[in-house]
N, C-alpha and C. Protein backbone atom coordinates (compact mmCIF):
# COMPACT_ATOMS: atom_id res chain seq x y z
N UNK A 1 -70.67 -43.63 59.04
CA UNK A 1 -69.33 -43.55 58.49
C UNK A 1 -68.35 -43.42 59.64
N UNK A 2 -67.43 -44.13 59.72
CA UNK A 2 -66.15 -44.32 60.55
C UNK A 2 -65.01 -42.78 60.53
N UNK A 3 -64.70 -43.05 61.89
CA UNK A 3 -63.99 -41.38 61.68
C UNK A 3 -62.69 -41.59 60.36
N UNK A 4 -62.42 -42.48 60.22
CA UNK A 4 -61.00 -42.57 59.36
C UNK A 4 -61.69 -42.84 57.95
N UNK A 5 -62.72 -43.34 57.70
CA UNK A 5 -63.32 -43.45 56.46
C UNK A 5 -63.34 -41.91 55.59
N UNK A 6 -62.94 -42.37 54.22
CA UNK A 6 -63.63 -41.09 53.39
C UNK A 6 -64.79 -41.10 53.12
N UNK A 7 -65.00 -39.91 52.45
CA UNK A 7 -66.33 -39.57 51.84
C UNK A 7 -66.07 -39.49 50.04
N UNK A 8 -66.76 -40.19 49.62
CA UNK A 8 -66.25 -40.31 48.16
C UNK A 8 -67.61 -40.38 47.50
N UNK A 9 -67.67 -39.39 46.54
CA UNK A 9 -69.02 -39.50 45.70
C UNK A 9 -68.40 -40.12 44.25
N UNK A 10 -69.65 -41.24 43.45
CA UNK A 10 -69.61 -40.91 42.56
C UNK A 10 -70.68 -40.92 41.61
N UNK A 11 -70.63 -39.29 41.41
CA UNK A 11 -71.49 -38.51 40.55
C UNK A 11 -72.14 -38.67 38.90
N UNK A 12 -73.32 -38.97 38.94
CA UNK A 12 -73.92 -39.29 37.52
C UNK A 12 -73.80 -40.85 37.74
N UNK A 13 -74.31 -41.64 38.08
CA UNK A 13 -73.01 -43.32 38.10
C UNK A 13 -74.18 -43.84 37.48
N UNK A 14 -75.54 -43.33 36.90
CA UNK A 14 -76.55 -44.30 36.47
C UNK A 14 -76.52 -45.43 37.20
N UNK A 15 -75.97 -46.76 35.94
CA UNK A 15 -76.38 -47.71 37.01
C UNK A 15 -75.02 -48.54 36.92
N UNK A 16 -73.97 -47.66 37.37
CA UNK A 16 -72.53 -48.12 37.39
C UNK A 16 -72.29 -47.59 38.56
N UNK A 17 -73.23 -48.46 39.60
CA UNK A 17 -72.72 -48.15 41.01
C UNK A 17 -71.71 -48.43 41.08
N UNK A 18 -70.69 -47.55 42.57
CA UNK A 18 -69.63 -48.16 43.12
C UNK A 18 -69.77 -48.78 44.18
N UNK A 19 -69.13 -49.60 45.05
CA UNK A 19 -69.18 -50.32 46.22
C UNK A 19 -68.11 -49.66 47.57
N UNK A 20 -69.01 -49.42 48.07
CA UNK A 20 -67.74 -48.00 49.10
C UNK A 20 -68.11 -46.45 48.91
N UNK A 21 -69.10 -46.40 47.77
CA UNK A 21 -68.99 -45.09 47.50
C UNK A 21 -70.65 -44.54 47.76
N UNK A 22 -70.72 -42.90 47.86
CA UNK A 22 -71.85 -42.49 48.01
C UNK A 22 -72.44 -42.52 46.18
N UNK A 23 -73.01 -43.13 45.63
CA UNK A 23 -73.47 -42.99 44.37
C UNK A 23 -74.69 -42.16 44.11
N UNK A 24 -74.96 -41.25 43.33
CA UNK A 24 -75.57 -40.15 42.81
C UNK A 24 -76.03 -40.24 41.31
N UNK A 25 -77.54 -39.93 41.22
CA UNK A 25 -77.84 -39.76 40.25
C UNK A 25 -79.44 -39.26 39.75
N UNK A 26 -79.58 -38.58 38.60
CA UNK A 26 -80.91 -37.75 38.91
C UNK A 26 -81.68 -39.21 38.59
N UNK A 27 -81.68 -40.01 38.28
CA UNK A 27 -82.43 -41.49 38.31
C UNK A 27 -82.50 -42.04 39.29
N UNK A 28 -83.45 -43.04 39.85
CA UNK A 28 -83.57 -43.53 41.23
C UNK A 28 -82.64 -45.42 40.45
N UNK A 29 -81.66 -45.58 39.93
CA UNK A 29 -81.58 -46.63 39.74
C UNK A 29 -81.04 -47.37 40.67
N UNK A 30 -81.13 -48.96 40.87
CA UNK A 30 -81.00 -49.62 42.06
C UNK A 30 -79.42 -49.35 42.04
N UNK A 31 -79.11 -48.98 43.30
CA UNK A 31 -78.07 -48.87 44.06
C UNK A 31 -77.62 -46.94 44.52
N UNK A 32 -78.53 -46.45 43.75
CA UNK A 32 -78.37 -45.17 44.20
C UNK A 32 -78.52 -44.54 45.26
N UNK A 33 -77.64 -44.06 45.61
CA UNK A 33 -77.80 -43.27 47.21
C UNK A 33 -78.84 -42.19 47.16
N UNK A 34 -78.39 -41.59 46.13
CA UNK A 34 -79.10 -39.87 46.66
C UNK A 34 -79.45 -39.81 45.11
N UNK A 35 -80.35 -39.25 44.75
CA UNK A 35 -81.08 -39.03 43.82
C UNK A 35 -81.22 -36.99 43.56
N UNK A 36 -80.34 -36.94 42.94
CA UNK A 36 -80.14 -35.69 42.43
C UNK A 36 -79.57 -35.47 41.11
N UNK A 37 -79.81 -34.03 40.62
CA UNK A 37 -79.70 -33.37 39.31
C UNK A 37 -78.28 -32.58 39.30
N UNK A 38 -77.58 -33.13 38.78
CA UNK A 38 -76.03 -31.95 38.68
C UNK A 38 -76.07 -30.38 38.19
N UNK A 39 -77.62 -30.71 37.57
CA UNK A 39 -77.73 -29.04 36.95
C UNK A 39 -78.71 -28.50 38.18
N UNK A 40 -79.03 -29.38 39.49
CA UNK A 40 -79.63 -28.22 40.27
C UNK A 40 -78.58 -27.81 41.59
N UNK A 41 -78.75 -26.81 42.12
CA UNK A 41 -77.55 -26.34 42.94
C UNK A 41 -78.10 -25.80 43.91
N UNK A 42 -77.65 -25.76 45.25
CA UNK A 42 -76.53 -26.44 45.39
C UNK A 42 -76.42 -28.06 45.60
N UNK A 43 -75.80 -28.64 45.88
CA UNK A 43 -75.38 -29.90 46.16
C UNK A 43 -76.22 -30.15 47.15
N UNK A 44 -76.27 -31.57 47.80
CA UNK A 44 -76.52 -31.55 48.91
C UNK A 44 -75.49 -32.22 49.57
N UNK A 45 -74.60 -31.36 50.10
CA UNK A 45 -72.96 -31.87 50.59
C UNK A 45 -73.13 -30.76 51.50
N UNK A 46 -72.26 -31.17 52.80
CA UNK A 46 -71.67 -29.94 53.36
C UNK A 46 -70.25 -29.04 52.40
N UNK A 47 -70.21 -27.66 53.18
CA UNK A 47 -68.92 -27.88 52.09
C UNK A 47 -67.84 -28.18 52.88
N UNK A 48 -66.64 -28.21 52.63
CA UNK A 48 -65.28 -29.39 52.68
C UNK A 48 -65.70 -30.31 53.00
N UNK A 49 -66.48 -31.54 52.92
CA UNK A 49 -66.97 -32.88 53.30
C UNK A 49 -66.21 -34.05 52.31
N UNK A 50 -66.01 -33.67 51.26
CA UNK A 50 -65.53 -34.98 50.34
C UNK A 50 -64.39 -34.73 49.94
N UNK A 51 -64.22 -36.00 50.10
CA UNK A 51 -62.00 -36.42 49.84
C UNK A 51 -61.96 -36.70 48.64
N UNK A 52 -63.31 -37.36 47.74
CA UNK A 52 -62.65 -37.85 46.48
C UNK A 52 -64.04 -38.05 45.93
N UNK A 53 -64.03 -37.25 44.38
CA UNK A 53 -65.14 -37.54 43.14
C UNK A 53 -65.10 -38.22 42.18
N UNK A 54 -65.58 -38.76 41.63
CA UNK A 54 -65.33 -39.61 40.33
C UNK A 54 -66.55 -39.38 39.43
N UNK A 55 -66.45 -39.04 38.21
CA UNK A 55 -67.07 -38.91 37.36
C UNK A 55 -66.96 -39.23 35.75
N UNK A 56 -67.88 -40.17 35.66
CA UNK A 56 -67.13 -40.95 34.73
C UNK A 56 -68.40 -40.86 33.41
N UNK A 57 -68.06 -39.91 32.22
CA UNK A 57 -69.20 -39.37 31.10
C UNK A 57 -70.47 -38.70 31.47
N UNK A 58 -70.09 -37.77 32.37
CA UNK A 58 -71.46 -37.11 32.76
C UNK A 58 -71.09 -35.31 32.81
N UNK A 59 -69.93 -35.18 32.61
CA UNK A 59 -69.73 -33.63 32.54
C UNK A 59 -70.12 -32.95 31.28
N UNK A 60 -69.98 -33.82 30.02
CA UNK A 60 -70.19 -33.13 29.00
C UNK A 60 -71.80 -32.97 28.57
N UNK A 61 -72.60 -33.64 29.56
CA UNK A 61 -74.02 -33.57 29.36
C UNK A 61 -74.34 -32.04 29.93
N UNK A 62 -73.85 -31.77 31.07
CA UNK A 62 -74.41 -31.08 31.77
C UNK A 62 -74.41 -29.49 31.59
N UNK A 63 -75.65 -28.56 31.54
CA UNK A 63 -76.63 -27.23 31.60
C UNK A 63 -75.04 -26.36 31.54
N UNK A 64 -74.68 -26.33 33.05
CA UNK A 64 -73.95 -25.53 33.48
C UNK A 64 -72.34 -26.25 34.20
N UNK A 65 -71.96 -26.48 33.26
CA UNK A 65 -70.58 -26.81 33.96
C UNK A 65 -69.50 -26.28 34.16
N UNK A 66 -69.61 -25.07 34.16
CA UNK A 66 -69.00 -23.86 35.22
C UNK A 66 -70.01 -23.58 36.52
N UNK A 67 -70.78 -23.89 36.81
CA UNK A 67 -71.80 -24.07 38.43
C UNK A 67 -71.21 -25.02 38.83
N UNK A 68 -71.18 -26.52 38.26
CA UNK A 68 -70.56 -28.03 38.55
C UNK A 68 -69.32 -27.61 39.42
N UNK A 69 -68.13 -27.07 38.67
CA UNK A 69 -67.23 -27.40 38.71
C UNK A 69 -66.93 -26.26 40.24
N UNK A 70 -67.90 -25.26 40.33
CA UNK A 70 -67.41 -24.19 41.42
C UNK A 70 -68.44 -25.48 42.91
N UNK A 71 -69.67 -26.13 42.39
CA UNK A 71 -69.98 -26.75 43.60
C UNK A 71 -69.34 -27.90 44.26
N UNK A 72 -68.37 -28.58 43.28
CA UNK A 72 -67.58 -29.75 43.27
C UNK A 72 -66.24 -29.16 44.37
N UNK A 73 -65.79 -28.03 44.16
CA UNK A 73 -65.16 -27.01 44.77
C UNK A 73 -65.35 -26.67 46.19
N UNK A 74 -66.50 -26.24 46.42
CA UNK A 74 -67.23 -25.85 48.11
C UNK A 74 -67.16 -26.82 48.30
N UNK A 75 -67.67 -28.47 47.89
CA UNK A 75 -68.20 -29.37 48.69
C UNK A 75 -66.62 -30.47 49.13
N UNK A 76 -65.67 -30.16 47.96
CA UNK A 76 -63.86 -30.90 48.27
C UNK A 76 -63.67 -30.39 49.75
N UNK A 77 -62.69 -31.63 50.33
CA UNK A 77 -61.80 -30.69 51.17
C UNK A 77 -60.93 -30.08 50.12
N UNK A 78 -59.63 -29.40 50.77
CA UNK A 78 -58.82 -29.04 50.31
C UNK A 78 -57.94 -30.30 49.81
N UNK A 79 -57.33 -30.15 48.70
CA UNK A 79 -56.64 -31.56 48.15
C UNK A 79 -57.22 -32.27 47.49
N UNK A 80 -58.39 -32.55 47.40
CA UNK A 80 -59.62 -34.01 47.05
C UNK A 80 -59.29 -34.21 45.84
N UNK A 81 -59.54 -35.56 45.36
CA UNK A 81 -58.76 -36.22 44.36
C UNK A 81 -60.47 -36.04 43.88
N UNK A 82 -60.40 -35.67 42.17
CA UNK A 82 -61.65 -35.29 41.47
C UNK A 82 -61.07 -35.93 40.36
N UNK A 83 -61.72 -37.45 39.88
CA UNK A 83 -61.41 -37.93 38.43
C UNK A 83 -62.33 -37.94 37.75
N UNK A 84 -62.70 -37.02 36.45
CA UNK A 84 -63.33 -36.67 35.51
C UNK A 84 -62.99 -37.67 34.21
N UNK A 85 -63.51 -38.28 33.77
CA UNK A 85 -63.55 -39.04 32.31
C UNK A 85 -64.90 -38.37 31.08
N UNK A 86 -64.10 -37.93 30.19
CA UNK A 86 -65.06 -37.14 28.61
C UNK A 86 -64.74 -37.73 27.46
N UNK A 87 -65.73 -37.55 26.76
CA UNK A 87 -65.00 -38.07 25.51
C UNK A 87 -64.49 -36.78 24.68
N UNK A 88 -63.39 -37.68 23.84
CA UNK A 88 -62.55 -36.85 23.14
C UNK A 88 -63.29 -36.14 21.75
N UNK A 89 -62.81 -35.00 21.96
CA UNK A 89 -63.36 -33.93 20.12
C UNK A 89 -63.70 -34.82 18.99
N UNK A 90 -62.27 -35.55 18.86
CA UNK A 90 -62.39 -35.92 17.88
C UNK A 90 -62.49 -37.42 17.86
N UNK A 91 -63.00 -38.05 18.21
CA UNK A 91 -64.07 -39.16 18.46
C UNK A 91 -65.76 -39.33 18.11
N UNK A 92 -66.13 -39.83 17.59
CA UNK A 92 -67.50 -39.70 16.49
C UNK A 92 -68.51 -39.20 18.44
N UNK A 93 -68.00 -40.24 19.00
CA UNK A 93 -68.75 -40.24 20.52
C UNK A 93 -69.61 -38.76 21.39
N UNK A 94 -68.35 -37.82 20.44
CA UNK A 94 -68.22 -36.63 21.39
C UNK A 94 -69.43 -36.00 20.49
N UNK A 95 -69.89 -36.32 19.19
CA UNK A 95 -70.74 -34.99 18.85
C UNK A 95 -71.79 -36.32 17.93
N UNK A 96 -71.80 -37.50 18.06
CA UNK A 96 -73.11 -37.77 17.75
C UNK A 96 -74.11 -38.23 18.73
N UNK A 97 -73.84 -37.56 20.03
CA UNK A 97 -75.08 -38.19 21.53
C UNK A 97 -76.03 -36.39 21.41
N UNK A 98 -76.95 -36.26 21.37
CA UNK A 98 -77.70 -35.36 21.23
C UNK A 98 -77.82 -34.72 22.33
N UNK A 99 -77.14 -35.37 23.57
CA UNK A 99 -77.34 -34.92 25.16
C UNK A 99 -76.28 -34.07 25.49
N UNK A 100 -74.91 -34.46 24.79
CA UNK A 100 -73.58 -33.29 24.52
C UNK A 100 -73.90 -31.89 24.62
N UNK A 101 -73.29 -31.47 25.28
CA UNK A 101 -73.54 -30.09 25.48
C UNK A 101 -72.32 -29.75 25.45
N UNK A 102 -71.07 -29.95 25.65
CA UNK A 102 -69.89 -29.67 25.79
C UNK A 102 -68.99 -30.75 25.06
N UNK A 103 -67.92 -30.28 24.17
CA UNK A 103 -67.54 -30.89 23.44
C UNK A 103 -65.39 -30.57 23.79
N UNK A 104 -65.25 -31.70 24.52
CA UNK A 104 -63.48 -31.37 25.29
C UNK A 104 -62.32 -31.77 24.97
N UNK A 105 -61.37 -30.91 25.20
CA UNK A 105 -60.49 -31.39 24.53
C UNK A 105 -59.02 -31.46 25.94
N UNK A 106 -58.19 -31.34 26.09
CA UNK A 106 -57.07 -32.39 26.80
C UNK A 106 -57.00 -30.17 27.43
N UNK A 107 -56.86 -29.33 27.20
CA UNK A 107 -57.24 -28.56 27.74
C UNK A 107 -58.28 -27.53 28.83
N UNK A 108 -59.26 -28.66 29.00
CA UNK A 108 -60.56 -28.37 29.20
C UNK A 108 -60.70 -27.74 30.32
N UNK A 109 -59.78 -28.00 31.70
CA UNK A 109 -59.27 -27.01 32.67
C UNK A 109 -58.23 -26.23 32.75
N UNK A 110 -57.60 -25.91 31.99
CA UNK A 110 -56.34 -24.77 31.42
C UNK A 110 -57.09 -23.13 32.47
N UNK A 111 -57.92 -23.08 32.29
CA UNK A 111 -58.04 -21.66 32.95
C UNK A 111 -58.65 -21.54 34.44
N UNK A 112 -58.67 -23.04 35.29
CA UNK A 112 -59.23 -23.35 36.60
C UNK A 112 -57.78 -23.87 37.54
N UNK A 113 -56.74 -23.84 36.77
CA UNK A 113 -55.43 -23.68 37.39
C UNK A 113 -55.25 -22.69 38.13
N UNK A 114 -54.14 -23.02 39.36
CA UNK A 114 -54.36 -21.78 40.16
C UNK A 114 -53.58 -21.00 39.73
N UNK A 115 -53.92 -19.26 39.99
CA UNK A 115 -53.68 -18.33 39.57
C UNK A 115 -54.01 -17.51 38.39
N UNK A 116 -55.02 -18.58 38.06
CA UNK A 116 -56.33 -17.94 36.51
C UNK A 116 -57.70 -18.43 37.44
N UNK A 117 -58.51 -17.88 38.74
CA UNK A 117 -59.22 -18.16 39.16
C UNK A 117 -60.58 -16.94 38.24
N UNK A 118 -60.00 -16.32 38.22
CA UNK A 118 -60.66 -14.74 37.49
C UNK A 118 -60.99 -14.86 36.13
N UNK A 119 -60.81 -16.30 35.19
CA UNK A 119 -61.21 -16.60 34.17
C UNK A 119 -62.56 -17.11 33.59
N UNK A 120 -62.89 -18.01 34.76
CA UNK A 120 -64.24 -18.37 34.88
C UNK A 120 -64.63 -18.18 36.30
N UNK A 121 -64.17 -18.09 37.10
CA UNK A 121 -64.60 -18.30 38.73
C UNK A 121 -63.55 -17.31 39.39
N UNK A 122 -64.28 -16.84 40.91
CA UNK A 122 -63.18 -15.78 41.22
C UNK A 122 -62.82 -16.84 42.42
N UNK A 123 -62.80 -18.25 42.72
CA UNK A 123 -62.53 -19.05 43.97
C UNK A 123 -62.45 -20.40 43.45
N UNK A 124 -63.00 -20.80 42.68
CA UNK A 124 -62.27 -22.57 42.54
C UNK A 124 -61.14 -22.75 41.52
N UNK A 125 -60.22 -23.15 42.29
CA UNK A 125 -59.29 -23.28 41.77
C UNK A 125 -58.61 -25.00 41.92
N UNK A 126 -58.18 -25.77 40.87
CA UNK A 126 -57.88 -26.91 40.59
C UNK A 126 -56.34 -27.09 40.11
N UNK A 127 -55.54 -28.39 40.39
CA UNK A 127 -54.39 -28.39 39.49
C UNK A 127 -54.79 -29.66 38.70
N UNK A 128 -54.38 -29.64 37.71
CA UNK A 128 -54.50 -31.16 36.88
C UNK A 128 -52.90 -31.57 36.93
N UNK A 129 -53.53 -32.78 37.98
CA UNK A 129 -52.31 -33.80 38.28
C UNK A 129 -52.53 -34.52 37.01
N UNK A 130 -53.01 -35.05 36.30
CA UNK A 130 -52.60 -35.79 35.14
C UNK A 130 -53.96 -35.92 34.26
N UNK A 131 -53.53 -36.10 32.98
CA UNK A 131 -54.40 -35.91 32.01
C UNK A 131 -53.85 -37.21 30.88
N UNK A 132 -55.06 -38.08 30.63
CA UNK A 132 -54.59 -39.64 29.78
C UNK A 132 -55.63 -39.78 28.91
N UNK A 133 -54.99 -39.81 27.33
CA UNK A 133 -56.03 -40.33 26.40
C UNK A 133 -56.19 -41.66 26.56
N UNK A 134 -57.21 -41.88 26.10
CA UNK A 134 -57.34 -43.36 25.62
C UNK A 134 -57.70 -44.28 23.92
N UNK A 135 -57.44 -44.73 23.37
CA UNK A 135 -57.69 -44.62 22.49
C UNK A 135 -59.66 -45.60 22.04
N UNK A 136 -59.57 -46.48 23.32
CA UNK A 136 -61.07 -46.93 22.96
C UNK A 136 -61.52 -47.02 24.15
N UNK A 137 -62.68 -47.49 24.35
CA UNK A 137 -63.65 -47.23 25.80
C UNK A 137 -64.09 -48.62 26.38
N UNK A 138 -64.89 -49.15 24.96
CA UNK A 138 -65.64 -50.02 24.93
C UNK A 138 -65.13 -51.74 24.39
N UNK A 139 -65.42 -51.78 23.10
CA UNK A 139 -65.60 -52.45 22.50
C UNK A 139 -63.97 -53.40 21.49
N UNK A 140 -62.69 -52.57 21.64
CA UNK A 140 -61.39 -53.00 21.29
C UNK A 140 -60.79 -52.75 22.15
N UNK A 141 -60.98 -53.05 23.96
CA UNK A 141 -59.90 -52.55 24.72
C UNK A 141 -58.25 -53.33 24.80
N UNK A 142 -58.48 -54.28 24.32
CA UNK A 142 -57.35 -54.56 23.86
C UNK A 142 -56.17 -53.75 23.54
N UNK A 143 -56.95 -53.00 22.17
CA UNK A 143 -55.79 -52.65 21.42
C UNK A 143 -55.33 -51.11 22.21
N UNK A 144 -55.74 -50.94 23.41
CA UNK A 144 -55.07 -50.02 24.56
C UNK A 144 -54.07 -50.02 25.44
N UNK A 145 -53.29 -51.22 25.03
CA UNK A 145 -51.56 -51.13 25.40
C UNK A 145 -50.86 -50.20 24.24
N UNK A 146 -51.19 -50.84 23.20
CA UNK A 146 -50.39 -50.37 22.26
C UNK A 146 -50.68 -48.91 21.89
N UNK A 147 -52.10 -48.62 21.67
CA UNK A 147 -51.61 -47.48 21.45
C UNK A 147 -52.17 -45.87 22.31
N UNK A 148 -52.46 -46.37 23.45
CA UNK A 148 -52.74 -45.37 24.45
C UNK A 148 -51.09 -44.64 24.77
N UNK A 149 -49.94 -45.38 24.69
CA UNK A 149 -48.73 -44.84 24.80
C UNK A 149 -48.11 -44.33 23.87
N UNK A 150 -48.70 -44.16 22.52
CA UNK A 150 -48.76 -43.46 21.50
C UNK A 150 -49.07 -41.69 21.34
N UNK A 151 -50.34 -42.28 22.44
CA UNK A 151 -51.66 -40.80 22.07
C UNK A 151 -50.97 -40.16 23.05
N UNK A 152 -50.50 -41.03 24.51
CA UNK A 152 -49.65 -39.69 25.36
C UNK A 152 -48.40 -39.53 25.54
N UNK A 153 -47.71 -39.38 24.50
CA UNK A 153 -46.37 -39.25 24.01
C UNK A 153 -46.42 -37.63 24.23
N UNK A 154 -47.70 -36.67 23.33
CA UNK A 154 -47.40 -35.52 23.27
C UNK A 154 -48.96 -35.06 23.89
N UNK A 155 -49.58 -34.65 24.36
CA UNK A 155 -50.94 -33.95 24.24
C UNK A 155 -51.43 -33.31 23.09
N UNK A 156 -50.39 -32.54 23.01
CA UNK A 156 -50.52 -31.25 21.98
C UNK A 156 -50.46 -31.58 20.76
N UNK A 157 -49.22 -32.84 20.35
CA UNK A 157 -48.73 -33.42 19.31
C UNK A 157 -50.31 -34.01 18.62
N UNK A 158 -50.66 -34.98 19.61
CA UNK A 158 -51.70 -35.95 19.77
C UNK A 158 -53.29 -35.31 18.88
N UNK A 159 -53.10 -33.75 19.49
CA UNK A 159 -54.66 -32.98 18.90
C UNK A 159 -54.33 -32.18 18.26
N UNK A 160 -53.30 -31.39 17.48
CA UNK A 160 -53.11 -31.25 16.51
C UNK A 160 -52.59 -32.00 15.16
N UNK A 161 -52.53 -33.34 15.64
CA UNK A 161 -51.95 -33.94 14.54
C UNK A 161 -52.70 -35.33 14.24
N UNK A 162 -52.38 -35.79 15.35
CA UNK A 162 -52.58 -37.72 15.30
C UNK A 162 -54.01 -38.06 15.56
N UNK A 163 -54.47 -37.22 16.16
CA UNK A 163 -56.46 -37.61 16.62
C UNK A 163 -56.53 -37.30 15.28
N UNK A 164 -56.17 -36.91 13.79
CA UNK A 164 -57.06 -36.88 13.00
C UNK A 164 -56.97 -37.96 11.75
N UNK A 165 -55.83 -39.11 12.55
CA UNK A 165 -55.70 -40.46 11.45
C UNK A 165 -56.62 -41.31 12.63
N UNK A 166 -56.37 -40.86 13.79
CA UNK A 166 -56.49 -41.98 14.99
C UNK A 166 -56.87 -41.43 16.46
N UNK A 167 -58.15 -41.26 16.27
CA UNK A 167 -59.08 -40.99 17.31
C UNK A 167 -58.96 -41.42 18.58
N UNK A 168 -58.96 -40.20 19.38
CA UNK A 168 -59.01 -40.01 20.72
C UNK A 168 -60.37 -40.34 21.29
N UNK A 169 -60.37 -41.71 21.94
CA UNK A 169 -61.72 -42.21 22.36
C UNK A 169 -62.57 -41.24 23.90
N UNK A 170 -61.64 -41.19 24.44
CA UNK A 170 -61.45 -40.14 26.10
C UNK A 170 -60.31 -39.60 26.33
N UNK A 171 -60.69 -38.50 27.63
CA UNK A 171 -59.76 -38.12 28.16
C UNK A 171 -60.02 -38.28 29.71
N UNK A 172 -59.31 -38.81 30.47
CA UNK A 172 -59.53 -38.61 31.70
C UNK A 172 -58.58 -38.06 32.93
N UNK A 173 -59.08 -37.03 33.23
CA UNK A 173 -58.55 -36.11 34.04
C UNK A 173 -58.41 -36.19 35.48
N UNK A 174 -57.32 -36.40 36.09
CA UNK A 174 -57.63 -36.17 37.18
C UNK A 174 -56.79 -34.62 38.22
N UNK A 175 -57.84 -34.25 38.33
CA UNK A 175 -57.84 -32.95 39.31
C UNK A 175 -57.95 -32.89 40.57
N UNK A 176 -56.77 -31.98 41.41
CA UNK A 176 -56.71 -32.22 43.12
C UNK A 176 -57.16 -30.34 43.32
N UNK A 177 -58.37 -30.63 44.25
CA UNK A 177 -58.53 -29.25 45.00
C UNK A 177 -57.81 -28.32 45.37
N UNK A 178 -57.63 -27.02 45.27
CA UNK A 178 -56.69 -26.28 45.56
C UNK A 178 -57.50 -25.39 46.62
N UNK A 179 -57.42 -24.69 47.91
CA UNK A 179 -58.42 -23.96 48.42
C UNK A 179 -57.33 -23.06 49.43
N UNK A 180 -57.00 -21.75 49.43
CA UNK A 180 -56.21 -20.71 50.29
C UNK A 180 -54.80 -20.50 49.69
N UNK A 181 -55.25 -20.41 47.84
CA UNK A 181 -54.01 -20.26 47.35
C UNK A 181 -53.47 -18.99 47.28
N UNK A 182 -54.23 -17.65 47.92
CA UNK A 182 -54.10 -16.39 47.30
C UNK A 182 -53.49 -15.85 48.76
């Protein structure tokens, strides 16, 4: 790796390698770098080593994702761009996969903001730079002009009200490292 190059994992990627990226996964599928378990810990990262995570439907599987989210933490620099993609509550997606373990909603880091480190963790602390429903994933992406600017009109509006004519397919989060906020 080049001194100006990042270090960019992305975590769980099965077999949705990236190109540029360190890809991870407890499967040896072709293109995988490193062959590891998100539920075993620690990482094998130095810690501050990585500028940027991507994780795209693999948080809500996982044992312990309060361990995840504190090793994702040691292993950021300070700043590191961490994009998380889940599926939404109220989306059939989120509670008919039997592997779900966690079931999220547009709040899901509300208490890993800094200055609630003492809620779940007494040291990782995150800001959520932005948070975007989507309304499909797969199979009608189309119809995701129209009404993805619908679903993020309000957050709040959106899951107390409108996910229950018109389903929130994901949410994807993206979170920047916070580290020497105290």
């Amino acid at each position: 790796m080049g001194v100006f190059e990042k270090m960019r994992l992305n975590l769980g990627c099965g077999e949705k390698v990236r190109e540029g990226w360190t890809n991870v996964d407890y499967l040896n599928f072709e293109g995988v770098d490193i062959v590891h378990n998100l539920d075993s810990f620690p990482y094998p990262f130095e810690d501050n080593s990585i500028d940027e995570i991507f994780m795209e439907h693999v948080f809500e599987h996982l044992e312990y994702p309060i361990r995840c989210l504190e090793e994702l933490w040691r292993i950021c620099k300070d700043n590191a761009k961490i994009v998380i993609s889940v599926p939404h509550w109220s989306h059939f997606t989120s509670y008919c996969d039997l592997t779900h373990k966690t079931i999220c909603s547009s709040s899901l880091f509300l208490y890993y903001e800094v200055g609630k480190p003492w809620y779940y963790s007494n040291f990782a602390n995150f800001k959520v730079v932005e948070k975007k429903f989507t309304a499909t994933r797969e199979n009608v992406k189309f119809i995701n002009p129209i009404l993805n600017p619908i679903l993020n009109l309000s957050h709040l509006f959106t899951e107390l009200f409108l996910c229950k004519f018109l389903p929130v397919s994901q949410i994807i989060f993206e979170l920047r490292v916070v580290k020497g906020w105290y």
